[in-house]
C-alpha atoms as a PDB file:
ATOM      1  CA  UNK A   1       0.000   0.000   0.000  1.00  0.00           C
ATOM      2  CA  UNK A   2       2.849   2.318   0.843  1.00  0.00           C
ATOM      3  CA  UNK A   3       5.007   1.613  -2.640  1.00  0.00           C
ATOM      4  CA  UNK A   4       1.150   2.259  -4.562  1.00  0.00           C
ATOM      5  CA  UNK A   5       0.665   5.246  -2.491  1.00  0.00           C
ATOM      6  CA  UNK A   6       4.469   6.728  -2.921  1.00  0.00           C
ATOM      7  CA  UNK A   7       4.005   6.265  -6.605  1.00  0.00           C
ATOM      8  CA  UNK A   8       1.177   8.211  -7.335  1.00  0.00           C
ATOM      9  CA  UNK A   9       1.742  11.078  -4.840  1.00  0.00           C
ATOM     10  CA  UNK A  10       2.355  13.027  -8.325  1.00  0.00           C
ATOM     11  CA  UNK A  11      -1.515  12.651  -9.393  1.00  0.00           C
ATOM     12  CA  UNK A  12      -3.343  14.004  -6.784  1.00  0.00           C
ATOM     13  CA  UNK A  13      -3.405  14.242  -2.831  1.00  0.00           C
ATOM     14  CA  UNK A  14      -2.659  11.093  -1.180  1.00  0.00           C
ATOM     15  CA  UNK A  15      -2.230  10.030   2.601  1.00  0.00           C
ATOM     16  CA  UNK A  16      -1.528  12.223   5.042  1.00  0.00           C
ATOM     17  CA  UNK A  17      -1.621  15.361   2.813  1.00  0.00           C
ATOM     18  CA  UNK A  18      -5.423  14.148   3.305  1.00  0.00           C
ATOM     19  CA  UNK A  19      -5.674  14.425   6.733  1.00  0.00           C
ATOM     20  CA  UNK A  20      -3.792  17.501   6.794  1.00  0.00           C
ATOM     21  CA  UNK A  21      -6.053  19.300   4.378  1.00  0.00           C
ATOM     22  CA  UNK A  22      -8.966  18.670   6.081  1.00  0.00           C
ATOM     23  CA  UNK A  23      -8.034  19.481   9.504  1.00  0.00           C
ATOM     24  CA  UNK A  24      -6.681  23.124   8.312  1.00  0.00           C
ATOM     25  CA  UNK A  25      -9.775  23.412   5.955  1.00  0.00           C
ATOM     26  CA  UNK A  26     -11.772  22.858   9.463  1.00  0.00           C
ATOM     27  CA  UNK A  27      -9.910  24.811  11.742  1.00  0.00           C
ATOM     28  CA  UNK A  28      -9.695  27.918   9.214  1.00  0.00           C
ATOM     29  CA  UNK A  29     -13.865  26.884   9.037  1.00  0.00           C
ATOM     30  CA  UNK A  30     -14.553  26.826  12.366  1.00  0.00           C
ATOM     31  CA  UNK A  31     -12.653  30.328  13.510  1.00  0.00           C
ATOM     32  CA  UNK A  32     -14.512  32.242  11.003  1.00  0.00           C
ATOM     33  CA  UNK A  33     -17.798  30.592  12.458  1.00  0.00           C
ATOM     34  CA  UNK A  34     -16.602  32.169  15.777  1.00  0.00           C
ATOM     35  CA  UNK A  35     -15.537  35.229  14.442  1.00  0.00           C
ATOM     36  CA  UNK A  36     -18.023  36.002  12.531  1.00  0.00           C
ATOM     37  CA  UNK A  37     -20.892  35.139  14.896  1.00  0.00           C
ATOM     38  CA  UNK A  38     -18.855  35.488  18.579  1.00  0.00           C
ATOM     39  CA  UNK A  39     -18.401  33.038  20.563  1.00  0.00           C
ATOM     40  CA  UNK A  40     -22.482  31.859  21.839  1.00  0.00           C
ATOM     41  CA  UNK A  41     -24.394  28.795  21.965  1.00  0.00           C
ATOM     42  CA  UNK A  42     -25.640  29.897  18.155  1.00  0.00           C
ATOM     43  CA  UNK A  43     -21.760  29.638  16.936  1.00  0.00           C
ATOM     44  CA  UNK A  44     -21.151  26.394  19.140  1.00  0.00           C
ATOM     45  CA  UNK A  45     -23.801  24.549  18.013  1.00  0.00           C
ATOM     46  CA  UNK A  46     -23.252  25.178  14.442  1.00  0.00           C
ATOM     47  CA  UNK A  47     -19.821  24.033  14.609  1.00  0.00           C
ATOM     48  CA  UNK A  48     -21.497  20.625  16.106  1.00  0.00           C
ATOM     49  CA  UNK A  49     -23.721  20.233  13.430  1.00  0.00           C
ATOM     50  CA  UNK A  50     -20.842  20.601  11.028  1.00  0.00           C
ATOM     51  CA  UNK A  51     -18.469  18.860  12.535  1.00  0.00           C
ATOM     52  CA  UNK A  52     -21.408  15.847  12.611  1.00  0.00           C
ATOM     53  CA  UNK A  53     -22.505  16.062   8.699  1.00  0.00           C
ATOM     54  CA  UNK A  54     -17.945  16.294   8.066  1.00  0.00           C
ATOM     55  CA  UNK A  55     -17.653  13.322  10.402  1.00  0.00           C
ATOM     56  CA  UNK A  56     -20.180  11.232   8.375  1.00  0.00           C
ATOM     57  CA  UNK A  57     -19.042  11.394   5.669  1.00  0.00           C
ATOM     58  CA  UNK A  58     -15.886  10.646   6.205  1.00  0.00           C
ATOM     59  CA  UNK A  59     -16.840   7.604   7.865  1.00  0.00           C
ATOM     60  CA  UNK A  60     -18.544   6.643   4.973  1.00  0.00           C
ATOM     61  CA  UNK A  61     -15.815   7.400   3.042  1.00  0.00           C
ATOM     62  CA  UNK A  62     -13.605   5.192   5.310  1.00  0.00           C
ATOM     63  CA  UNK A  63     -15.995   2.434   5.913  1.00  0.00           C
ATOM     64  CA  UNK A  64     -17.671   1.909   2.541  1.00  0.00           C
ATOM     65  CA  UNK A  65     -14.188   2.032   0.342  1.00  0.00           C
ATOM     66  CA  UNK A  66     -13.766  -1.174  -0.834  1.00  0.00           C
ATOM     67  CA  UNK A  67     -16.967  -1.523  -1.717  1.00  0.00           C
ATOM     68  CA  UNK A  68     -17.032   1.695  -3.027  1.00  0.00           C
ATOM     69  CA  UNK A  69     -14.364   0.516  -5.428  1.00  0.00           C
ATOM     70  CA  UNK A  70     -15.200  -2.667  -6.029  1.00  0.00           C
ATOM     71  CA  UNK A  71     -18.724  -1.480  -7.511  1.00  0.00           C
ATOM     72  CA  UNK A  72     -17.243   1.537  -9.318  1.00  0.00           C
ATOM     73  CA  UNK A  73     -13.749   0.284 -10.333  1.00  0.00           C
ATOM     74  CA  UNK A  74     -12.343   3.529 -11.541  1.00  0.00           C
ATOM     75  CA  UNK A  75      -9.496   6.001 -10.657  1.00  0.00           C
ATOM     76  CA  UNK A  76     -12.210   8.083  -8.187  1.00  0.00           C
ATOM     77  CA  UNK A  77     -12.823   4.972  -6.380  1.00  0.00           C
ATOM     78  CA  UNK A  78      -9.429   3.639  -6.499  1.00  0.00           C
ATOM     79  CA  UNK A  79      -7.764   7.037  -4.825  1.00  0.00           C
ATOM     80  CA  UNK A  80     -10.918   6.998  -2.284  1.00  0.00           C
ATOM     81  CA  UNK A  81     -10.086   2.646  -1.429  1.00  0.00           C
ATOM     82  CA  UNK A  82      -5.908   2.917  -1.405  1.00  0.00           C
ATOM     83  CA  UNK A  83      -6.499   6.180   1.055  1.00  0.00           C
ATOM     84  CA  UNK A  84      -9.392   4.397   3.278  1.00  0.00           C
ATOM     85  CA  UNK A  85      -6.890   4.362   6.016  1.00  0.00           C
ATOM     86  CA  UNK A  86      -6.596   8.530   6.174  1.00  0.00           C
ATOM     87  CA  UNK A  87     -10.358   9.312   5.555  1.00  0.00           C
ATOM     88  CA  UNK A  88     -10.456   6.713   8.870  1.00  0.00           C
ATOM     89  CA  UNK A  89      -8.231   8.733  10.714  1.00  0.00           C
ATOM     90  CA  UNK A  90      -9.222  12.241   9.003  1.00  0.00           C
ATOM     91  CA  UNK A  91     -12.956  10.835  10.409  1.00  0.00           C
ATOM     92  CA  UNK A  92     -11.692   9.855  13.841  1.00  0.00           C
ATOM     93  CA  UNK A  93     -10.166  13.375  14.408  1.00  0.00           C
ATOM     94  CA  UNK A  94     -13.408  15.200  13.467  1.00  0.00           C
ATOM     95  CA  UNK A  95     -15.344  13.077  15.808  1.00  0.00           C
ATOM     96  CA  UNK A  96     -13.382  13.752  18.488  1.00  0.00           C
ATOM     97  CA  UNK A  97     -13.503  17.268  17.972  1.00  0.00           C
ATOM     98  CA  UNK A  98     -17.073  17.186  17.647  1.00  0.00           C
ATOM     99  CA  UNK A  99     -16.828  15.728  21.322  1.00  0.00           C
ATOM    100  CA  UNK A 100     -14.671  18.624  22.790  1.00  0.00           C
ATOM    101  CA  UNK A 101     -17.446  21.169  21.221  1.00  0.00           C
ATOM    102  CA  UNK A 102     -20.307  19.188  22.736  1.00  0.00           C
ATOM    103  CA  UNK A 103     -18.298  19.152  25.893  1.00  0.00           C
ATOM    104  CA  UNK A 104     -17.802  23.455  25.494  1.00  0.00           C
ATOM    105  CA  UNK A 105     -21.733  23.394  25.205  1.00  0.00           C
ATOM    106  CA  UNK A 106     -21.945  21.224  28.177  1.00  0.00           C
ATOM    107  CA  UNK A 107     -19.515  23.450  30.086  1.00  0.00           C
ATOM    108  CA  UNK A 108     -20.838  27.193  28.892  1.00  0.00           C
ATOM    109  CA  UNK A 109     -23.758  27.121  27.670  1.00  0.00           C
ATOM    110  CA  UNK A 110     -26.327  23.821  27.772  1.00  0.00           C
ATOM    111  CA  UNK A 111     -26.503  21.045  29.830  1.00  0.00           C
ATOM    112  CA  UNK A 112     -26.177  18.571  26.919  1.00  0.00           C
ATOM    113  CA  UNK A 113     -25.203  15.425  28.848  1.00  0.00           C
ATOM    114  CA  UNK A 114     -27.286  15.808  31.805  1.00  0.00           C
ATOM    115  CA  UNK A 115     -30.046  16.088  29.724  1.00  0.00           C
ATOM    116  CA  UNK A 116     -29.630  13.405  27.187  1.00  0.00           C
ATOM    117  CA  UNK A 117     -31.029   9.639  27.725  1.00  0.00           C
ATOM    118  CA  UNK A 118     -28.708   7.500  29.488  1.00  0.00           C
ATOM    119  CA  UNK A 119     -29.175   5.062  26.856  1.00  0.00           C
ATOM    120  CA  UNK A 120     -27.739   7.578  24.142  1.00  0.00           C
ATOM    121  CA  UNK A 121     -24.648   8.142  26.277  1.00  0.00           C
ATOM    122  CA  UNK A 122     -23.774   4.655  26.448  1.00  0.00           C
ATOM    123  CA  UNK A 123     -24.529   3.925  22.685  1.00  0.00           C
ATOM    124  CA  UNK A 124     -22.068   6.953  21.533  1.00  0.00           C
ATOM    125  CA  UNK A 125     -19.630   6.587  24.890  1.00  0.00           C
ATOM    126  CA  UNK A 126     -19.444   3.083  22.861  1.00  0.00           C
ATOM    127  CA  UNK A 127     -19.238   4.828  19.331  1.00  0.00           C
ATOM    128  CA  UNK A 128     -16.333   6.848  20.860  1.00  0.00           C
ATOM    129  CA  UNK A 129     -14.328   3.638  22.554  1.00  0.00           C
ATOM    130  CA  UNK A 130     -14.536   1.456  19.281  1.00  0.00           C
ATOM    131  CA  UNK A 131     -13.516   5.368  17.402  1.00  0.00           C
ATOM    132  CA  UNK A 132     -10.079   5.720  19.679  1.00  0.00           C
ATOM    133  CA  UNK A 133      -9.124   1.810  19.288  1.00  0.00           C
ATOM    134  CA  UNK A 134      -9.638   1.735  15.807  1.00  0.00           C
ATOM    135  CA  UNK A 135      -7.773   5.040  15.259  1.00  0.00           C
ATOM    136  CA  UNK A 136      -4.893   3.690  17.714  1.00  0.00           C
ATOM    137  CA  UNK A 137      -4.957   0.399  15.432  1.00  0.00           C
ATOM    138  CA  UNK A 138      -4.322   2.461  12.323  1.00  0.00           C
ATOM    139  CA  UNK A 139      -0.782   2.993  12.978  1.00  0.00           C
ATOM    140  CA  UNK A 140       1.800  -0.247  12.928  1.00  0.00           C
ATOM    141  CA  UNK A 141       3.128   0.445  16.648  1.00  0.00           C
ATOM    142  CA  UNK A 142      -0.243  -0.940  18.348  1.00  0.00           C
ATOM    143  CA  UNK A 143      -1.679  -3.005  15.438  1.00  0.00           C
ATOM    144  CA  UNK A 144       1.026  -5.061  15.955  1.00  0.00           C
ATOM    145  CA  UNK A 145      -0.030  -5.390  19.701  1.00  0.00           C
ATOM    146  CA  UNK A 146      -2.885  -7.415  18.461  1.00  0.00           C
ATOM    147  CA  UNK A 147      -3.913 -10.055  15.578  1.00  0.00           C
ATOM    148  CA  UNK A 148      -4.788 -10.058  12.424  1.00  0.00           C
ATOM    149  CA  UNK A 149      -7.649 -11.607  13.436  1.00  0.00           C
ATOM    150  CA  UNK A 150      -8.172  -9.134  16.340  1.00  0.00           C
ATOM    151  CA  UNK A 151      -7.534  -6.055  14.082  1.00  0.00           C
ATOM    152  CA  UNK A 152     -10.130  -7.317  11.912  1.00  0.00           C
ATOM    153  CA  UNK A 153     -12.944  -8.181  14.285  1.00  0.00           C
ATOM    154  CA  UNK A 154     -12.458  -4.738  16.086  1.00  0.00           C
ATOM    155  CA  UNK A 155     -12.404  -2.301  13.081  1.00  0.00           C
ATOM    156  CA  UNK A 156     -15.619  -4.544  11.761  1.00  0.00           C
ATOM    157  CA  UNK A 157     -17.598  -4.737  14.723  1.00  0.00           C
ATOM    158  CA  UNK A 158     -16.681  -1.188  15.311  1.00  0.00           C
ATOM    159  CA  UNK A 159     -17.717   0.060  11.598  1.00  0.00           C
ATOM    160  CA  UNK A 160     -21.128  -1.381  12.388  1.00  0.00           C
ATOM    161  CA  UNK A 161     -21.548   0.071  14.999  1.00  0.00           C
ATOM    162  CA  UNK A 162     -20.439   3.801  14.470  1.00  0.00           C
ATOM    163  CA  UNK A 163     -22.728   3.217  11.514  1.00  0.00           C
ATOM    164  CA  UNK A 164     -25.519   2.186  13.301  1.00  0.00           C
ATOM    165  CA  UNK A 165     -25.571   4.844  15.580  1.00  0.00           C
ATOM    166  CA  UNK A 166     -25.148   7.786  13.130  1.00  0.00           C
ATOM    167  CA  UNK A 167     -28.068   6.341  11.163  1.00  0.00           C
ATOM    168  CA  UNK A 168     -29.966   5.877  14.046  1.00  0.00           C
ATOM    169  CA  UNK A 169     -29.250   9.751  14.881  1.00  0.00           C
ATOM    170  CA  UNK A 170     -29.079  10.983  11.717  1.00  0.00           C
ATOM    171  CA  UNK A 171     -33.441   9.160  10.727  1.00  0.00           C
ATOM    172  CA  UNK A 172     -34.114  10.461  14.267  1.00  0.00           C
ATOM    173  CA  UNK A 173     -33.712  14.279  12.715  1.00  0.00           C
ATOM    174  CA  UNK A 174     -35.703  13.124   9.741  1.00  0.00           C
ATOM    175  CA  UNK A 175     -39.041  12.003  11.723  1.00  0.00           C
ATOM    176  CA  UNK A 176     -38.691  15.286  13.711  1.00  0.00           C
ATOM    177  CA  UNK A 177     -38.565  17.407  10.841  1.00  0.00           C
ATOM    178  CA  UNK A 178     -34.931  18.397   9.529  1.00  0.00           C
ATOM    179  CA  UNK A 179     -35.137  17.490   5.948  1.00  0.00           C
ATOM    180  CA  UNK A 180     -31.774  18.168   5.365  1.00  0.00           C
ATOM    181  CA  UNK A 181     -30.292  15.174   7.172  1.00  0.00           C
ATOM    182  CA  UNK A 182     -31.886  13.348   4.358  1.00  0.00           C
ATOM    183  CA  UNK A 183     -29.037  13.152   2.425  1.00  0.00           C
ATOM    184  CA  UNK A 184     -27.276  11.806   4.998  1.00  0.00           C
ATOM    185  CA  UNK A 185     -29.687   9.403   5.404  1.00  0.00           C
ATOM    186  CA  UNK A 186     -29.582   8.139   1.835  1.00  0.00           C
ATOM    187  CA  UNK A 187     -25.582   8.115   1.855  1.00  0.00           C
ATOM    188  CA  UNK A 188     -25.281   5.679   4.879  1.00  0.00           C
ATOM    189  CA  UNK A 189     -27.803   3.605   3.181  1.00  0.00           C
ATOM    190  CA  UNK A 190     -26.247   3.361   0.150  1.00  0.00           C
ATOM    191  CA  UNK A 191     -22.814   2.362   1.954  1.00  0.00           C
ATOM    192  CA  UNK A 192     -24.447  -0.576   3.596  1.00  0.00           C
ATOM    193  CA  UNK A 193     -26.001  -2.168   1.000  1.00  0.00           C
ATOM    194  CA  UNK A 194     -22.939  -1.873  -1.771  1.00  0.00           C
ATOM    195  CA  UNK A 195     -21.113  -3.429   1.727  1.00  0.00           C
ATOM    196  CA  UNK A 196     -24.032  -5.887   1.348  1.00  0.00           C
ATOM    197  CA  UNK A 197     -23.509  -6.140  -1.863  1.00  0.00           C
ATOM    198  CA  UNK A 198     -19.657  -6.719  -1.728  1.00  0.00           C
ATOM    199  CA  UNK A 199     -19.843  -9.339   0.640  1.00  0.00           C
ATOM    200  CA  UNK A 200     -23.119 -11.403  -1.350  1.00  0.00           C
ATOM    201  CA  UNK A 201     -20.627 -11.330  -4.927  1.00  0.00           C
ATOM    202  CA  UNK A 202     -17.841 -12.597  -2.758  1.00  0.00           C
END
């Protein structure tokens, strides 16, 4: 992967030039959110929303790439599968910055947390535990702490589930009237069945 990768930096943006392009695009993204509107619960929970539609989609970017690729088979979906591990990490770091904003709401101006159904906090305390593994198991010093077979059971188990709890989130908006997580929606449904679909042909 690293000889494919080192080959082809010359066409395009390839691994961690990925990761690094996001997180600037973000940060320069969210200071002008802050600067723009001041520092409130209106600019903090914009950046949440944001940071949860970027997060997404980078997981499904991550999760469905092989699939992704092996229903498209083109350059698109070849760049998108041979850089699956960066839109993983790329994803990991967005989620976790979603966290810290959820945690500035919780600290200055909402009581998010205390508020929310116990239930929910275990399902995405979960989300976030399977999130920091998987991102720890991405790099070759603590993948090699575990098996194959170990690697492959946690970053599958844990794709499911980060999955199932976005679209769980994500239809939950839907029903209550936010049309515009519909897209969303249709994107992790999509993943899952050309996943579906990947495994059935195999």
């Amino acid at each position: 992967m690293k000889k494919n990768i080192t080959n082809n930096e010359g066409r395009g943006i390839w691994a961690w030039d990925i990761v690094k392009i996001i997180t600037l695009f973000s940060i320069v993204l969210f200071l002008f959110i802050f600067y723009s509107k001041g520092f409130n619960e209106e600019s903090n929970r914009i950046v949440i929303r944001l940071t949860a539609r970027m997060s997404g989609i980078l997981f499904c970017l991550a999760f469905g790439a092989s699939a992704i690729h092996a229903w498209l088979k083109n350059s698109f979906s070849w760049w998108v599968f041979m850089n699956r591990k960066f839109w993983g990490i790329s994803f990991a770091i967005m989620h976790l910055v979603h966290l810290a904003f959820l945690v500035l709401l919780q600290q200055y101006f909402h009581p998010v947390f205390e508020r929310a159904a116990t239930t929910s906090l275990l399902a995405g305390g979960l989300v976030y535990l399977f999130l920091v593994l998987m991102l720890l198991t991405s790099f070759s010093f603590f993948a090699k702490k575990i098996t194959t077979q170990s690697w492959k059971i946690l970053h599958t188990v844990g794709g499911y589930w980060i999955w199932l709890i976005f679209m769980i989130s994500y239809v939950k908006r839907v029903i209550r009237g936010s049309n515009e997580y519909i897209p969303l929606v249709v994107l992790f449904a999509i993943i899952l069945l050309l996943r579906i679909w990947k495994l059935w042909k195999k």
